[in-house]
Protein backbone atom coordinates (compact mmCIF):
# COMPACT_ATOMS: atom_id res chain seq x y z
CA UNK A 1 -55.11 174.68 15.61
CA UNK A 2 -52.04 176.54 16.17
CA UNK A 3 -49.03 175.49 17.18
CA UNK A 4 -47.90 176.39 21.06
CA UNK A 5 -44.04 177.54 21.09
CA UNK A 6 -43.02 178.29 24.54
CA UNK A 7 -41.74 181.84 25.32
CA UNK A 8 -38.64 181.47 27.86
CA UNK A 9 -39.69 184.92 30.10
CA UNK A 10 -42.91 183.89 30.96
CA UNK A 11 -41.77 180.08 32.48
CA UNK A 12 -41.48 179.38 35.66
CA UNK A 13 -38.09 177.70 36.73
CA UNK A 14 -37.95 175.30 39.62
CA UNK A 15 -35.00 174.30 41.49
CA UNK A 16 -34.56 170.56 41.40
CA UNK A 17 -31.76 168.87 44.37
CA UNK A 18 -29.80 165.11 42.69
CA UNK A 19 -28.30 162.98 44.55
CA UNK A 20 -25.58 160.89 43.35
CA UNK A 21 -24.75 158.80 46.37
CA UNK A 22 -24.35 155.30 45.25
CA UNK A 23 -25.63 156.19 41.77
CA UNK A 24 -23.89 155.51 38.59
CA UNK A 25 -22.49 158.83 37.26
CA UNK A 26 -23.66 158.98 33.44
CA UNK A 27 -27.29 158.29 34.57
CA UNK A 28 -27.06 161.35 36.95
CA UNK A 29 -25.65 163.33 34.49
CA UNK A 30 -28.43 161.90 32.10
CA UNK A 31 -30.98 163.11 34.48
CA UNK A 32 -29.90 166.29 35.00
CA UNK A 33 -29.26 167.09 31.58
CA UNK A 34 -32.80 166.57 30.49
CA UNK A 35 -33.85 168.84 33.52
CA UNK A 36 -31.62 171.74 32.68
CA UNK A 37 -32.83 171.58 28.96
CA UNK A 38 -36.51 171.34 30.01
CA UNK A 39 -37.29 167.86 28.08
CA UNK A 40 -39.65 166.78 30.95
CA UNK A 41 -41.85 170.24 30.97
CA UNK A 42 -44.89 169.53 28.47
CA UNK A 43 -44.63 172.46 26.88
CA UNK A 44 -40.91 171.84 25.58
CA UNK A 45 -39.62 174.00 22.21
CA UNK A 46 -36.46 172.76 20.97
CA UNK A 47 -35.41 175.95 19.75
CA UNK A 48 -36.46 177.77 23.27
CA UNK A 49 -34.47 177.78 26.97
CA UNK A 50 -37.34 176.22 28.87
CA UNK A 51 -35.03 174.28 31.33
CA UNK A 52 -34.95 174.59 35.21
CA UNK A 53 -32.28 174.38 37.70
CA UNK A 54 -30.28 171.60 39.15
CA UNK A 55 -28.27 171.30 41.81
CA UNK A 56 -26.29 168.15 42.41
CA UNK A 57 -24.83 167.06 45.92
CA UNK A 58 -22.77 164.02 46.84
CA UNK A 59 -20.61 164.37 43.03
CA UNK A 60 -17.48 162.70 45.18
CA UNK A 61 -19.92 159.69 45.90
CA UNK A 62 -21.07 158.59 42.35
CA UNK A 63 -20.11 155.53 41.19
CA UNK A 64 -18.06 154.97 37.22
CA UNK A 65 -19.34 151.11 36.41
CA UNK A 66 -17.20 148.39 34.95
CA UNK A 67 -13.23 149.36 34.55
CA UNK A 68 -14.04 152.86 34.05
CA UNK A 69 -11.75 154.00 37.10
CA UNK A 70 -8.82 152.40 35.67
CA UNK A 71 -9.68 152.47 31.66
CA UNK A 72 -11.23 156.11 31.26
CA UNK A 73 -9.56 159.06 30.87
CA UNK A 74 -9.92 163.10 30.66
CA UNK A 75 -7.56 164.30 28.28
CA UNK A 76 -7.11 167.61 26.92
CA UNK A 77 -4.40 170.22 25.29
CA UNK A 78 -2.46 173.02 26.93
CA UNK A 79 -2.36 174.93 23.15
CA UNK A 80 1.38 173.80 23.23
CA UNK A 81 2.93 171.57 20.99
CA UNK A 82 3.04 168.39 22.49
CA UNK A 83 1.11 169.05 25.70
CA UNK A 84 -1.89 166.62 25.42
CA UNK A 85 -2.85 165.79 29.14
CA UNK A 86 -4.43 163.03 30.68
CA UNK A 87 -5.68 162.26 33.87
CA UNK A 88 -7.38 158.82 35.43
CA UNK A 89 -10.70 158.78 36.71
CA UNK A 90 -9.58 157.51 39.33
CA UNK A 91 -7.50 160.40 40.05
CA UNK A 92 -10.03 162.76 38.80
CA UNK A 93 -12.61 161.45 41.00
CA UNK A 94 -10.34 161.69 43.78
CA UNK A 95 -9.20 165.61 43.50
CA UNK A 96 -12.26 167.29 42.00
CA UNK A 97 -15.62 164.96 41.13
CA UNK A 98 -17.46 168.30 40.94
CA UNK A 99 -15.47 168.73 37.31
CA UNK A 100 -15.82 164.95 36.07
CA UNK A 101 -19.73 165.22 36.99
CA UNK A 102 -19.88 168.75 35.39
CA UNK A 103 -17.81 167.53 32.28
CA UNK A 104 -20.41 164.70 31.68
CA UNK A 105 -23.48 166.91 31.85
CA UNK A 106 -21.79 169.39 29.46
CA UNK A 107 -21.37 166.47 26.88
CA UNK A 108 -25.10 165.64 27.34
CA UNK A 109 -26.29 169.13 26.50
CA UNK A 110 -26.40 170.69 23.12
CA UNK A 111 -23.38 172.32 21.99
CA UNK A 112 -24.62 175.51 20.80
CA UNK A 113 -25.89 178.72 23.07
CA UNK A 114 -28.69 177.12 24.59
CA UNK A 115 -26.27 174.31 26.05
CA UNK A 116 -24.08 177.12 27.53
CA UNK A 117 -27.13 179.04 28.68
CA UNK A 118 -28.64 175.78 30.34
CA UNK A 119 -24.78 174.68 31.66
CA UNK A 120 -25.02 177.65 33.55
CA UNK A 121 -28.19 176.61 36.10
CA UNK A 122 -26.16 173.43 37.09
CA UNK A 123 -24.36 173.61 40.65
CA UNK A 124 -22.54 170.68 41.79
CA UNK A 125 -21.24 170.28 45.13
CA UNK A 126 -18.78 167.35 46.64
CA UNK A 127 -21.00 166.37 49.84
CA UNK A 128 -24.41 167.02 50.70
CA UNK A 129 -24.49 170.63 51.73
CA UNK A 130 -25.25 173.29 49.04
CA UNK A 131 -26.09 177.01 48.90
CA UNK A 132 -29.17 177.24 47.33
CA UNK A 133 -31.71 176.59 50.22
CA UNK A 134 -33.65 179.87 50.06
CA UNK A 135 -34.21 178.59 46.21
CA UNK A 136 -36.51 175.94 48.19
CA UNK A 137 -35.45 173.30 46.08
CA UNK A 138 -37.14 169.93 45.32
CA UNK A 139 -35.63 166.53 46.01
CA UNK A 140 -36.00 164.45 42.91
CA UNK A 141 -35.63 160.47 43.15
CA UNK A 142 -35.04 158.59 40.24
C-alpha cells in the first residue's frame, strides 16, 4: 500500500474564529498553532503546508497564569550595542496583546518556511470584531 502525502493545492482551507476571553494565553496559542500547521486534518504531511486559517478575537482578554504579569518579560535588541529591551507583560498586555498573543503562536510553530508560511493565516484582533466574515468562519470551543 502506498503511502498518502498530501499535496498543499488541492486542500481545502477553512477559516477557524478563537476566543481567548477568560482563557489562559499559551493554551490559545497552543490551539491555534496546531490549526495553522494542519496537525488536526487526517491527512497531515510534516513536510507539506496543510494548515487552515485562524483568526483570534478577544487577544486583550486572555489571561497569563501564576506571576507571569509581573515575572515575564519580552526582551529583544535594537542591533546597538547595549540596547537589549525589555518590556512587562503587564505592560505588554496593556498596549498591544495582539503582539504578545502573536509572539506566542510564532514560538509554537516551526521555525523554518513552513512556520512563516503558516504565521501568515493567523489574524488576531483586540476585541471581538474581526474582518474576515465573508470567510464564513467557524467558531471553535475548546
Amino acid at each position: 500500500m502506498p503511502t498518502f502525502a498530501a499535496n498543499k493545492d488541492k486542500l481545502e482551507r477553512k477559516w477557524y474564529i478563537l476566543d481567548a476571553a477568560g482563557k489562559p494565553l499559551g493554551k490559545t496559542a497552543a490551539q491555534a498553532a496546531t490549526i495553522l500547521r494542519g496537525k488536526h486534518r487526517p491527512e497531515f504531511t510534516p513536510n507539506v503546508d496543510c494548515g487552515e486559517f485562524v483568526i483570534i478575537i478577544n487577544a486583550d482578554k486572555a489571561v497569563l497564569t501564576g506571576k507571569k504579569l509581573e515575572n515575564k518579560f519580552y526582551r529583544h535588541h535594537t542591533g546597538y550595542i547595549g540596547n537589549l529591551k525589555s518590556v512587562n507583560y503587564r505592560t505588554l498586555m496593556e498596549k498591544n496583546p495582539e503582539f504578545a498573543m502573536t509572539k506566542a503562536v510564532k514560538g509554537m510553530l516551526p521555525h523554518n518556511h513552513i512556520g512563516d508560511v503558516c504565521s501568515a493565516r493567523l489574524k488576531v484582533y483586540r476585541g471581538s470584531e474581526h474582518k474576515q466574515q465573508a470567510q464564513k468562519p467557524e467558531v471553535l470551543e475548546f
